[in-house]
Protein backbone atom coordinates (compact mmCIF):
# COMPACT_ATOMS: atom_id res chain seq x y z
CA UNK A 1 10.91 -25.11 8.99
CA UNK A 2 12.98 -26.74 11.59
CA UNK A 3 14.47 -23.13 13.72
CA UNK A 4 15.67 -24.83 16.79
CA UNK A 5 18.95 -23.65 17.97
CA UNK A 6 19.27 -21.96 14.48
CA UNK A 7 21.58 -19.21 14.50
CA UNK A 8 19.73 -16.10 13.15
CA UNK A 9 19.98 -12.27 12.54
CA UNK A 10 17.41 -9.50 11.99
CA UNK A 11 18.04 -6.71 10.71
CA UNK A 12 15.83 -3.37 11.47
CA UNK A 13 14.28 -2.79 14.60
CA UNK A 14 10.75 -1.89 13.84
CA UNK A 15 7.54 -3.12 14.18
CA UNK A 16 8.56 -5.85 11.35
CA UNK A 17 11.65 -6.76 13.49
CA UNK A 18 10.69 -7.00 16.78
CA UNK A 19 7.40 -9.21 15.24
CA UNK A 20 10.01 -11.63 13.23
CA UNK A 21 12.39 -11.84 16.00
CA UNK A 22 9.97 -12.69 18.72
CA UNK A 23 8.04 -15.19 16.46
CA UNK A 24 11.94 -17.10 15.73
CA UNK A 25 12.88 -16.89 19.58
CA UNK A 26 9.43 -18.52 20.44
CA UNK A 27 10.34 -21.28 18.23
CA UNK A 28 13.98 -22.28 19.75
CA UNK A 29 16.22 -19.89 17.15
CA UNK A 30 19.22 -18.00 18.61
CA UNK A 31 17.86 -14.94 17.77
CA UNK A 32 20.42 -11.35 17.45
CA UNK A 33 18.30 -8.00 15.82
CA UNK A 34 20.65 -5.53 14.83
CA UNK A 35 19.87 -1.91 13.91
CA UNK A 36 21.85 1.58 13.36
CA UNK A 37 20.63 3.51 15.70
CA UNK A 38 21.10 3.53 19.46
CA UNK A 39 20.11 2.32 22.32
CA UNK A 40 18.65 5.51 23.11
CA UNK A 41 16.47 5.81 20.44
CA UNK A 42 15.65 2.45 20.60
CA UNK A 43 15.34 1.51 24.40
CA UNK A 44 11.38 1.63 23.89
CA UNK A 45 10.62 -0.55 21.11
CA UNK A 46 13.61 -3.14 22.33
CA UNK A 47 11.61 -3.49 25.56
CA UNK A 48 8.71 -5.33 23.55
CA UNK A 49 11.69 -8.11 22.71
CA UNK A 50 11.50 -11.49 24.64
CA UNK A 51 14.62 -11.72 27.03
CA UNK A 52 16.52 -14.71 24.50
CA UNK A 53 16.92 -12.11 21.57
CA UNK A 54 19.91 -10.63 21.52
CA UNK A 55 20.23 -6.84 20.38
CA UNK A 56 22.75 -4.92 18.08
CA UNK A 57 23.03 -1.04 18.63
CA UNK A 58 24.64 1.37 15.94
CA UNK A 59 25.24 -1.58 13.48
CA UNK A 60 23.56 -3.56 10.75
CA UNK A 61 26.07 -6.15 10.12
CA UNK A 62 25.04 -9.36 10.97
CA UNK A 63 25.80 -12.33 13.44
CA UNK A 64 29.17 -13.71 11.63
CA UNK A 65 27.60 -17.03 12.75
CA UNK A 66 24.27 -16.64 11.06
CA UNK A 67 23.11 -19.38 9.44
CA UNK A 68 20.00 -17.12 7.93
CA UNK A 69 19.31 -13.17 7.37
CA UNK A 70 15.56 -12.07 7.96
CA UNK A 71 15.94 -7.96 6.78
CA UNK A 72 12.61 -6.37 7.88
CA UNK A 73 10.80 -3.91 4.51
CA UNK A 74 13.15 -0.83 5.14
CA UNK A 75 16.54 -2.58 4.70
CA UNK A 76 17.90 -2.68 0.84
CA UNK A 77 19.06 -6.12 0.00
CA UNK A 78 21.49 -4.36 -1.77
CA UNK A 79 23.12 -2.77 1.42
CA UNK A 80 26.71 -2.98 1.67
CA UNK A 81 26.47 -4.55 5.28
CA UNK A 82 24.71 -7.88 3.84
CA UNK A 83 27.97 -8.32 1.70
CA UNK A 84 30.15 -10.69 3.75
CA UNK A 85 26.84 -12.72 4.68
CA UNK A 86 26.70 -13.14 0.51
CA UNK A 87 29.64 -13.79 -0.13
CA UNK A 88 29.43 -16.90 2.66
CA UNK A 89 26.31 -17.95 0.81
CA UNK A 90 24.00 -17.41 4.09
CA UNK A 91 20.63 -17.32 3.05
CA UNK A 92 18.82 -13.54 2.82
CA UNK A 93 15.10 -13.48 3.15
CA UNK A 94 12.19 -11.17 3.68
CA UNK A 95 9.99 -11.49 6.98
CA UNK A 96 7.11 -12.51 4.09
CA UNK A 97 8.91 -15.19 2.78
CA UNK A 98 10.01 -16.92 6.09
CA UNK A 99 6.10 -16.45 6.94
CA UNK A 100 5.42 -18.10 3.94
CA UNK A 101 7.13 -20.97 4.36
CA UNK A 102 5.16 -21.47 7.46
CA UNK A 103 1.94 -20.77 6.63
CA UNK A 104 -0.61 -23.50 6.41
CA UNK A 105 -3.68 -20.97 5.17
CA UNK A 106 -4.43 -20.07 1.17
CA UNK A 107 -2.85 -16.59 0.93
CA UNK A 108 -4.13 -13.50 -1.27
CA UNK A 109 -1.17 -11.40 -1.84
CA UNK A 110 -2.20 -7.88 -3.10
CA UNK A 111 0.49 -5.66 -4.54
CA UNK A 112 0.45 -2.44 -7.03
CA UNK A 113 1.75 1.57 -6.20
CA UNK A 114 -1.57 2.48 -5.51
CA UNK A 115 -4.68 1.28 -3.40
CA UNK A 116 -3.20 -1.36 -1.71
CA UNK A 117 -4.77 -0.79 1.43
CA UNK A 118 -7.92 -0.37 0.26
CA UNK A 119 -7.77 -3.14 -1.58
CA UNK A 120 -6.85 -5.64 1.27
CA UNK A 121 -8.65 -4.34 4.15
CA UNK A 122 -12.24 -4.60 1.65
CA UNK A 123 -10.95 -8.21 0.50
CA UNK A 124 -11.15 -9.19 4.41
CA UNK A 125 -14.51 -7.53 5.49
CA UNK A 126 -15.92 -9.14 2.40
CA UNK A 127 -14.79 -12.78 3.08
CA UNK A 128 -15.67 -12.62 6.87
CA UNK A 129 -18.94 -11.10 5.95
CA UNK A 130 -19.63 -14.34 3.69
CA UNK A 131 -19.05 -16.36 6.73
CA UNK A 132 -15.47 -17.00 5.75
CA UNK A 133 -12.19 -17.06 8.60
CA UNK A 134 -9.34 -14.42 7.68
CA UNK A 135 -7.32 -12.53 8.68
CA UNK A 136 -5.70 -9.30 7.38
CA UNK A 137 -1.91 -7.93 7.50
CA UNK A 138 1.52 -7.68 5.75
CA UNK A 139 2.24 -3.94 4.67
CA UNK A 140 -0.94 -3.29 5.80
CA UNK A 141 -0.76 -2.85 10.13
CA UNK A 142 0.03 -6.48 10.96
CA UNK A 143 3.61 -8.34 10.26
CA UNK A 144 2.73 -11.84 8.13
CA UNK A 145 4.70 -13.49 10.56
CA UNK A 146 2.63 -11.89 13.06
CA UNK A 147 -0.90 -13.27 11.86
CA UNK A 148 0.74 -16.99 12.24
CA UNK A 149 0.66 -16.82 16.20
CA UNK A 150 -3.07 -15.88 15.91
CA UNK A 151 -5.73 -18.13 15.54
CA UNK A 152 -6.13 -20.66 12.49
CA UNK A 153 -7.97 -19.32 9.75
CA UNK A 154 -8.77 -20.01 5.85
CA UNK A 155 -7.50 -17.09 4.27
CA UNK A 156 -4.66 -14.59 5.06
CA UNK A 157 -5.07 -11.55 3.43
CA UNK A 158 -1.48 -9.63 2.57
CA UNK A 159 -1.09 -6.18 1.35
CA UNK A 160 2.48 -6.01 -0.53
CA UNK A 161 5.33 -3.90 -1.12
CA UNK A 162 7.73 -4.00 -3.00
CA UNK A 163 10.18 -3.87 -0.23
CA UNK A 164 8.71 -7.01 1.03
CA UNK A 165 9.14 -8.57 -2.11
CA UNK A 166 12.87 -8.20 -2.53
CA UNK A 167 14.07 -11.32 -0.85
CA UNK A 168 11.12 -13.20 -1.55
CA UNK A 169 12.20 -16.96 -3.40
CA UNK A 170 9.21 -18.94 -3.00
CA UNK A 171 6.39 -16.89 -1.70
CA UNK A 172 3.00 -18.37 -3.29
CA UNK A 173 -0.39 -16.45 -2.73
CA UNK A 174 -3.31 -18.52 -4.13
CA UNK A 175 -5.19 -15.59 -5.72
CA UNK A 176 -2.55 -12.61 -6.08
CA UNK A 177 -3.72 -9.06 -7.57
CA UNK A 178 -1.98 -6.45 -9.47
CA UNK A 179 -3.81 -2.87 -9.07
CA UNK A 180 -1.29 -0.71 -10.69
CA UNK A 181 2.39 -0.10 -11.61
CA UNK A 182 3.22 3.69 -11.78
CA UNK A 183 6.46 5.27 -10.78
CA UNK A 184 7.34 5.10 -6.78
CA UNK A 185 10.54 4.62 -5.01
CA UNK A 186 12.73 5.20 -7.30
CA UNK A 187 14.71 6.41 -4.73
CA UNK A 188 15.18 2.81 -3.37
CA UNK A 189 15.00 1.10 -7.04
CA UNK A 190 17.76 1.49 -9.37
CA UNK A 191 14.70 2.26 -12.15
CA UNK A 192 11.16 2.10 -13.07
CA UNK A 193 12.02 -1.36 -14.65
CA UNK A 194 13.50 -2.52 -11.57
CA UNK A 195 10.33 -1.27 -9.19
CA UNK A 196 8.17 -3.11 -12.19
CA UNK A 197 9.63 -6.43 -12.07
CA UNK A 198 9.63 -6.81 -8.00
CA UNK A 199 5.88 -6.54 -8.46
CA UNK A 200 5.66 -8.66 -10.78
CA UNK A 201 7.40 -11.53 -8.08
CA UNK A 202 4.09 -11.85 -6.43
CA UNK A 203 2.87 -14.23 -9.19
CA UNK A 204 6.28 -15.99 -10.10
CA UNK A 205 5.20 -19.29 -8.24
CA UNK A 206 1.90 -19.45 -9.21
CA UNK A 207 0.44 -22.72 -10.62
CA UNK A 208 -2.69 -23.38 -12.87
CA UNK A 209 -4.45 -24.04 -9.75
CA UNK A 210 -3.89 -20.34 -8.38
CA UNK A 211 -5.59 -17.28 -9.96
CA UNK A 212 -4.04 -13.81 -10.78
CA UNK A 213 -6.09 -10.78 -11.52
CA UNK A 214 -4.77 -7.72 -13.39
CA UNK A 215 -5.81 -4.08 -14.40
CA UNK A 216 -6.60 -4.06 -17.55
CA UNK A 217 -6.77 -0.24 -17.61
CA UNK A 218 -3.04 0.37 -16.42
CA UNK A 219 -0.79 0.17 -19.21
CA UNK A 220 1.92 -1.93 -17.76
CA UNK A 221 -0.24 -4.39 -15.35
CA UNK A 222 -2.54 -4.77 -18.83
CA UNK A 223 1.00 -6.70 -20.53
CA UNK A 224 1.49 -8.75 -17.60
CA UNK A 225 1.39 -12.61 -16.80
CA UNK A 226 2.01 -13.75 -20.09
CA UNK A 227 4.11 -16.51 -18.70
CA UNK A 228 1.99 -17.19 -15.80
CA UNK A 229 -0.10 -20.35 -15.88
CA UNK A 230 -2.47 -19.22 -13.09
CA UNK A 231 -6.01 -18.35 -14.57
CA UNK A 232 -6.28 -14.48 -15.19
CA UNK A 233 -9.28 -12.37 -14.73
CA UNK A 234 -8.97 -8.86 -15.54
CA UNK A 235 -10.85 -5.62 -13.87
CA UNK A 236 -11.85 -2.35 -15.88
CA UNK A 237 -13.51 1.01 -15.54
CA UNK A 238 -13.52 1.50 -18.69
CA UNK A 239 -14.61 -1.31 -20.83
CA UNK A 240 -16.90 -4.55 -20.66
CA UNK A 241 -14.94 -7.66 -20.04
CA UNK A 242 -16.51 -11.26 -21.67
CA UNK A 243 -14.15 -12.84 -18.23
CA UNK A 244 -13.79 -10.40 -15.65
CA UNK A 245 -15.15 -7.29 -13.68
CA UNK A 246 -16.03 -4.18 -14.97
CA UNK A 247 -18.04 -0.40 -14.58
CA UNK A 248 -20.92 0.32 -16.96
CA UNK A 249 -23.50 2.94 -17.14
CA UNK A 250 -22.67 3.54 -13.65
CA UNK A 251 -22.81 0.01 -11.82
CA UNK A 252 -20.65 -2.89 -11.63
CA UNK A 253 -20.84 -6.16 -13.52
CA UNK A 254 -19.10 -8.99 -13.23
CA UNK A 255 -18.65 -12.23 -15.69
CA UNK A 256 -16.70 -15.07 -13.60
CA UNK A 257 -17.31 -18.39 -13.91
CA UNK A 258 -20.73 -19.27 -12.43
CA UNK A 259 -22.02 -15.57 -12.17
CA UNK A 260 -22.59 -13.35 -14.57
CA UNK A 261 -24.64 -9.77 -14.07
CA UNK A 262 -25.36 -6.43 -11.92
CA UNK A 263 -23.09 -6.63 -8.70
CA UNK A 264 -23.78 -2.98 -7.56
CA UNK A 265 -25.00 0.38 -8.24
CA UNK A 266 -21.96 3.00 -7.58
CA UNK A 267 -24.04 5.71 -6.23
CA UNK A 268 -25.19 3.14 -3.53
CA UNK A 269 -21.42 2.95 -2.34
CA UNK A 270 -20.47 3.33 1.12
CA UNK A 271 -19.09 6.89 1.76
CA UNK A 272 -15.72 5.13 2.04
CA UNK A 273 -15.72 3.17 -1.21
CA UNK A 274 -17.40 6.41 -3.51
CA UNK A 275 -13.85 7.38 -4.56
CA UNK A 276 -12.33 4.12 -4.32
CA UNK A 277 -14.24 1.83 -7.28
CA UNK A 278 -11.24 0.86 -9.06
CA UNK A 279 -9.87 -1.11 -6.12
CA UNK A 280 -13.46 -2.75 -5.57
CA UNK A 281 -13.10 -4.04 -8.45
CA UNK A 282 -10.60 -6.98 -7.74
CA UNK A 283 -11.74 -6.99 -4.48
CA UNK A 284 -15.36 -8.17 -5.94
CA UNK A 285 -13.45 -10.91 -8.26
CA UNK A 286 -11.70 -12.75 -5.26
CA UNK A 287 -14.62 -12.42 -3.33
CA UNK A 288 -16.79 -14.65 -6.30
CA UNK A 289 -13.61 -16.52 -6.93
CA UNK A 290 -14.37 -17.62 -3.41
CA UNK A 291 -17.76 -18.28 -4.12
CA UNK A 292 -19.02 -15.49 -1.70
CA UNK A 293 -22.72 -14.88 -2.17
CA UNK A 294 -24.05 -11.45 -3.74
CA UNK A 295 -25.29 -10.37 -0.61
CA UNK A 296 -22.19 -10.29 1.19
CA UNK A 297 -20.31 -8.30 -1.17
CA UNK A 298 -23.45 -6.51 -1.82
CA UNK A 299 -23.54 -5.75 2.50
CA UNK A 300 -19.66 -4.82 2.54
CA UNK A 301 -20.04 -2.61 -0.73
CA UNK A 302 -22.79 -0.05 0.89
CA UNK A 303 -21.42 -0.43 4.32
CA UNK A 304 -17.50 0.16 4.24
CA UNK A 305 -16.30 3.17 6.29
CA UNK A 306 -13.24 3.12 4.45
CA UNK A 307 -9.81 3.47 5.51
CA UNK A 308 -8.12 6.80 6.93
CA UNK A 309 -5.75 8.68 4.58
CA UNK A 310 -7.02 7.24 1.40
CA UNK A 311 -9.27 9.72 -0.13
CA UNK A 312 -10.60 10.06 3.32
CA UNK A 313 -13.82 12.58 3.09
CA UNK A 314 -13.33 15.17 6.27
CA UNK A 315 -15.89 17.21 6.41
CA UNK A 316 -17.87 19.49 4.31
CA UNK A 317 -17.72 23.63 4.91
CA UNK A 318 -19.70 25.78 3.37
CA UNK A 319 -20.40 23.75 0.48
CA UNK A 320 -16.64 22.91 0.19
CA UNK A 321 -15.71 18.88 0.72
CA UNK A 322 -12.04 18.73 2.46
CA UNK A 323 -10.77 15.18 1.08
CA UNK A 324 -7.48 13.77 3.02
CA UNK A 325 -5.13 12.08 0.64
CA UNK A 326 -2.34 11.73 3.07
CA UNK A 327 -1.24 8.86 1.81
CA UNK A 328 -0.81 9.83 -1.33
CA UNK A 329 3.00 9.72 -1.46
CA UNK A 330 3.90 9.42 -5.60
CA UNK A 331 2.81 11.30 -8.80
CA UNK A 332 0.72 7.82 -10.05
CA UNK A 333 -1.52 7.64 -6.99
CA UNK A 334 -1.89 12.08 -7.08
CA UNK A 335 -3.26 11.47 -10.56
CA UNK A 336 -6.07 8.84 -9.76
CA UNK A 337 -6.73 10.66 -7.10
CA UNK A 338 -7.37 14.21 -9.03
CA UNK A 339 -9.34 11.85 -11.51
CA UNK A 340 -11.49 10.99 -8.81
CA UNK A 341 -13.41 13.97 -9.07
CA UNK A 342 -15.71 16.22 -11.33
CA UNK A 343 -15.23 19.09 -9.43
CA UNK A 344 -12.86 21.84 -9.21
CA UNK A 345 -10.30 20.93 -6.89
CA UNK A 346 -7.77 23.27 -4.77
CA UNK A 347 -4.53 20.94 -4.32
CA UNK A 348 -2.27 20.77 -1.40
CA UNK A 349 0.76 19.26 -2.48
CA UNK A 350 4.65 19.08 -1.80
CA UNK A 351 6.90 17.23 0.86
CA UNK A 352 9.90 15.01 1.16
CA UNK A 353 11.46 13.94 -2.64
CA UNK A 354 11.44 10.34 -3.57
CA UNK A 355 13.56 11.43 -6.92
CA UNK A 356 10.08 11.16 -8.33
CA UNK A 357 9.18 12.59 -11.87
CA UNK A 358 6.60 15.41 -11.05
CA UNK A 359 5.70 16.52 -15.17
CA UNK A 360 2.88 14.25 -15.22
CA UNK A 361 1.09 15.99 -12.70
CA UNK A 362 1.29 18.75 -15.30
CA UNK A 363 -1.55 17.94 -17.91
CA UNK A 364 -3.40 16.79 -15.25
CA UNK A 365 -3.55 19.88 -12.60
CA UNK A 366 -4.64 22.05 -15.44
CA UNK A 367 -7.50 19.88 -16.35
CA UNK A 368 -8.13 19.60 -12.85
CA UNK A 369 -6.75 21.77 -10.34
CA UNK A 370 -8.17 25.53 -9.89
CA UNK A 371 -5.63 26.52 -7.17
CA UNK A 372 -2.40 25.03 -5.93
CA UNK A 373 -0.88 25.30 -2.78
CA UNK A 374 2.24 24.21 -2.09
CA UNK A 375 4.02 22.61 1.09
CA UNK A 376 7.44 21.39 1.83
CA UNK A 377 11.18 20.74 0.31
CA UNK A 378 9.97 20.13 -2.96
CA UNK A 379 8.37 23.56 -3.57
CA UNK A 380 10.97 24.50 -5.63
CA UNK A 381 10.89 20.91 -8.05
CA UNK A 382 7.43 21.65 -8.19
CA UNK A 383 7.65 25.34 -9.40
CA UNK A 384 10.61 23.90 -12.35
CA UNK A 385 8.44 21.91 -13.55
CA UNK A 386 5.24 23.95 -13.95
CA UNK A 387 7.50 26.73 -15.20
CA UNK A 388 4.43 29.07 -14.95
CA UNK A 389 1.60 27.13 -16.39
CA UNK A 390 0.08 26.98 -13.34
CA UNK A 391 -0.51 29.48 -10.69
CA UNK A 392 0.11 28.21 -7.23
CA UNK A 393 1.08 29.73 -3.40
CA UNK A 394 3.51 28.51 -1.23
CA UNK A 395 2.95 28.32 2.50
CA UNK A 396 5.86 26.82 5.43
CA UNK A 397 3.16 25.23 7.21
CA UNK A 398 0.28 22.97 6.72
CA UNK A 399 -1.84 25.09 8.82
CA UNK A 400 -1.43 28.18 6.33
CA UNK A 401 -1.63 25.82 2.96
CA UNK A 402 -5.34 24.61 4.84
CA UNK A 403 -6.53 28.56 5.38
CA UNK A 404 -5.17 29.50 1.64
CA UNK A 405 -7.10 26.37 0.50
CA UNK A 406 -10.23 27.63 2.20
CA UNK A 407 -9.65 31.17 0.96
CA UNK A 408 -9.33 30.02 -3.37
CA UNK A 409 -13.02 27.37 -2.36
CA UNK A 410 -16.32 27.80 -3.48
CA UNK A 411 -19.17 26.30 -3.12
CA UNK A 412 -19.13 22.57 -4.68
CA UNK A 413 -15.27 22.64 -4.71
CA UNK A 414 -12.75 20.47 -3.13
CA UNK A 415 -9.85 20.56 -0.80
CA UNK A 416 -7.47 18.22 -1.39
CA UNK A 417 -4.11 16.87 0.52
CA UNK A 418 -2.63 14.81 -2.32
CA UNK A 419 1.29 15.68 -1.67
CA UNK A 420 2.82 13.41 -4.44
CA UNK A 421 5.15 13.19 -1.72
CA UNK A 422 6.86 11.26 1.34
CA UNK A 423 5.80 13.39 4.48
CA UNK A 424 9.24 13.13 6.90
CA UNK A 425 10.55 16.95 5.98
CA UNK A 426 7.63 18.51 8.09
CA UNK A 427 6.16 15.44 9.70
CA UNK A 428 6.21 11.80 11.83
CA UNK A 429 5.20 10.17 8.74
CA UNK A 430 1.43 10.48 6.49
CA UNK A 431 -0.27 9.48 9.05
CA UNK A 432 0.82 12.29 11.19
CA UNK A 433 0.65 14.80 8.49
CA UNK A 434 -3.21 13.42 7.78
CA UNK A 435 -4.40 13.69 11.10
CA UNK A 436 -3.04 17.24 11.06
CA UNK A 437 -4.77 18.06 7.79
CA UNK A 438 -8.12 16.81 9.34
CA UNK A 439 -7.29 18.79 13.00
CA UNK A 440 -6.60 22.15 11.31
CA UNK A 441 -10.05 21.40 9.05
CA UNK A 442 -11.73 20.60 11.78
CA UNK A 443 -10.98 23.73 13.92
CA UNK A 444 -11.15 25.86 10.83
CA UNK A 445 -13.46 28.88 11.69
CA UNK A 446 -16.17 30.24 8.89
């Protein structure tokens, strides 16, 4: 892309923003961010700006000039401010798809509601273990556009939302992964449907040359890619695959191409990985895709510390394993989560709404769940929905759901934060409402 002297604006001022506008500037755009807050609550993060980029306080609309619109993840393409730039045909894109059209590295895009992270980050230990270059971003810690301005490397790895993916046109990841569709955002989405088809955008340009990999366990990811002409392999835990990856009699096999046989034992997983295996899964596919050698994934699989968070083991008390789940923001992700384990479980759950549909948690928490505690604005959702099927305590502080928690354990139990929920009522964000959790367990007394 030729972005000399181009006339450009950016909306949203975070950590996506500042990366894309920086990365333009350096390369000779005239560059204005704009965002709706003020300069007050934004003086600190526009001081990591470079001096050429110009900023927008208290609006969203942008440059009437613009020639293109980069909106960072948390602006709706939807939004009534983008209207006028429309209507004058100006060109709307995500920071992922100007990235992409600048990229000169294969890409693996990984996208579903749940396990993304996991997912991506194990991808990338796994390919530089098997003496591989790549590097590791998108929704996950670094901006796309950011990993361009590092050094040159085979692979980008690229954890996706599907924010990122609603002004994408021509992104085109060389392996891209579906882990799961499950309700999420629906208070962003119009629908389900809606939320469904922007994941499916993540294989759109694929070729017969590329490779797409699906759960063949998830219902909706299992009807995908009919119309896709990349080569599909599939990943189960709950049935042998002639062309894929799959769990059996407690290890993993895999049958691609050149390899077929015993990958790992599960009980020989990394701490971090234990309650993760469904996300290895794929992970182990691209990596032989690749033409990684056993011992490499083999290395990764038993060594992985895993990522904070995400079925994050704490600490064990007494016999009782406290398990963060922090992120752990919608109903689908709650539910693989609670199927994790074969142990009784005491829940913490509750938080900000995301219009989410909590009934079915339902069947689940009573085949699960011995004791729920409950956190946050959604309390009383929660309680119209179990409409006394379940008995459960309420507590205004994480603190007090943590010592109720610890009250309802026994022995071999777990403690769960799984909140179903978005975290800004009572906190920062999940990762400020995880560390918490794993503070107050740490200094619990007894």
């Amino acid at each position: 892309m030729d972005l000399k002297n181009k006339i450009i604006s950016v909306i949203g001022l975070g950590k996506t923003g500042i990366a894309t506008a920086n990365f333009l500037s350096l390369r000779g755009a005239k560059v204005s961010i704009m965002d709706n807050k003020s300069r007050d609550q934004l003086s600190e993060l526009a001081s990591q700006l470079l001096p050429d980029v110009n900023v927008v306080y208290k609006g969203c609309e942008p440059h009437p000039d613009s020639e293109m619109v980069v909106i960072s993840p948390g602006v709706d393409i939807g939004s009534s401010f983008l209207e006028s730039s429309r209507q004058n045909g100006v060109e709307i894109i995500s920071e992922i798809e100007l990235a992409s059209r600048i990229n000169n590295a294969s890409l693996i895009g990984i996208t579903g509601t749940n396990g993304k992270s996991t997912c991506t980050s194990l991808i990338g230990e796994i390919l530089k273990e098997g003496g591989k270059s790549a590097a590791v971003g998108g929704n996950l810690g670094t901006p796309f556009v950011s990993l361009l301005d590092q050094e040159q490397v085979e692979y980008r790895v690229l954890e996706i939302s599907s924010f990122q993916m609603e002004a994408t046109h021509s992104f085109h990841p060389k392996i891209a992964i579906v882990l799961n569709i499950t309700p999420d955002h629906l208070d962003r989405h119009e629908s389900f449907e809606q939320y469904a088809k922007l994941k499916e955008k993540i294989y759109s340009n694929q070729t017969k040359e590329d490779f797409l990999i699906l759960n063949q366990d998830d219902p909706v990811t299992h009807a995908l890619g009919k119309n896709c002409p990349a080569k599909q392999i599939r990943f189960s835990l709950k049935s042998s695959l002639e062309y894929g990856v799959y769990v059996q009699n407690g290890k993993i096999f895999a049958n691609i191409d050149e390899f077929e046989g015993e990958i790992f034992t599960l009980s020989s997983l990394s701490r971090g990985l234990r309650w993760q295996v469904e996300n290895i899964l794929p992970a182990v596919a691209t990596a032989l895709l690749l033409g990684i050698p056993l011992q490499s994934i083999q290395n990764i699989l038993g060594s992985f510390t895993g990522l904070e968070h995400r079925l994050e083991w704490v600490c064990n008390r007494d016999g009782v394993d406290f398990i963060n789940d922090s992120k752990g923001t919608n109903v689908g992700s709650v539910c693989k989560s609670l199927s994790t384990f074969d142990r009784p479980i005491i829940l913490i759950a509750g938080g900000k709404d995301k219009n989410a549909d909590f009934s079915d948690l339902k069947n689940i928490m009573k085949k699960k769940v011995k004791h729920l505690v409950l956190i946050g604005e959604t309390r009383p959702k929660f309680k119209s929905v179990l409409n006394g099927s379940f008995g459960y305590e309420e507590s205004d502080s994480l603190e007090g759901a943590v010592k109720l928690a610890k009250e309802k354990a026994e022995k071999g139990d777990v403690v769960l934060l799984s909140p179903a929920c978005a975290s800004f009522d009572m906190f920062k964000d999940y990762i400020d409402r995880g560390n918490q959790f794993k503070s107050i367990v740490n200094n619990l007394k007894g």
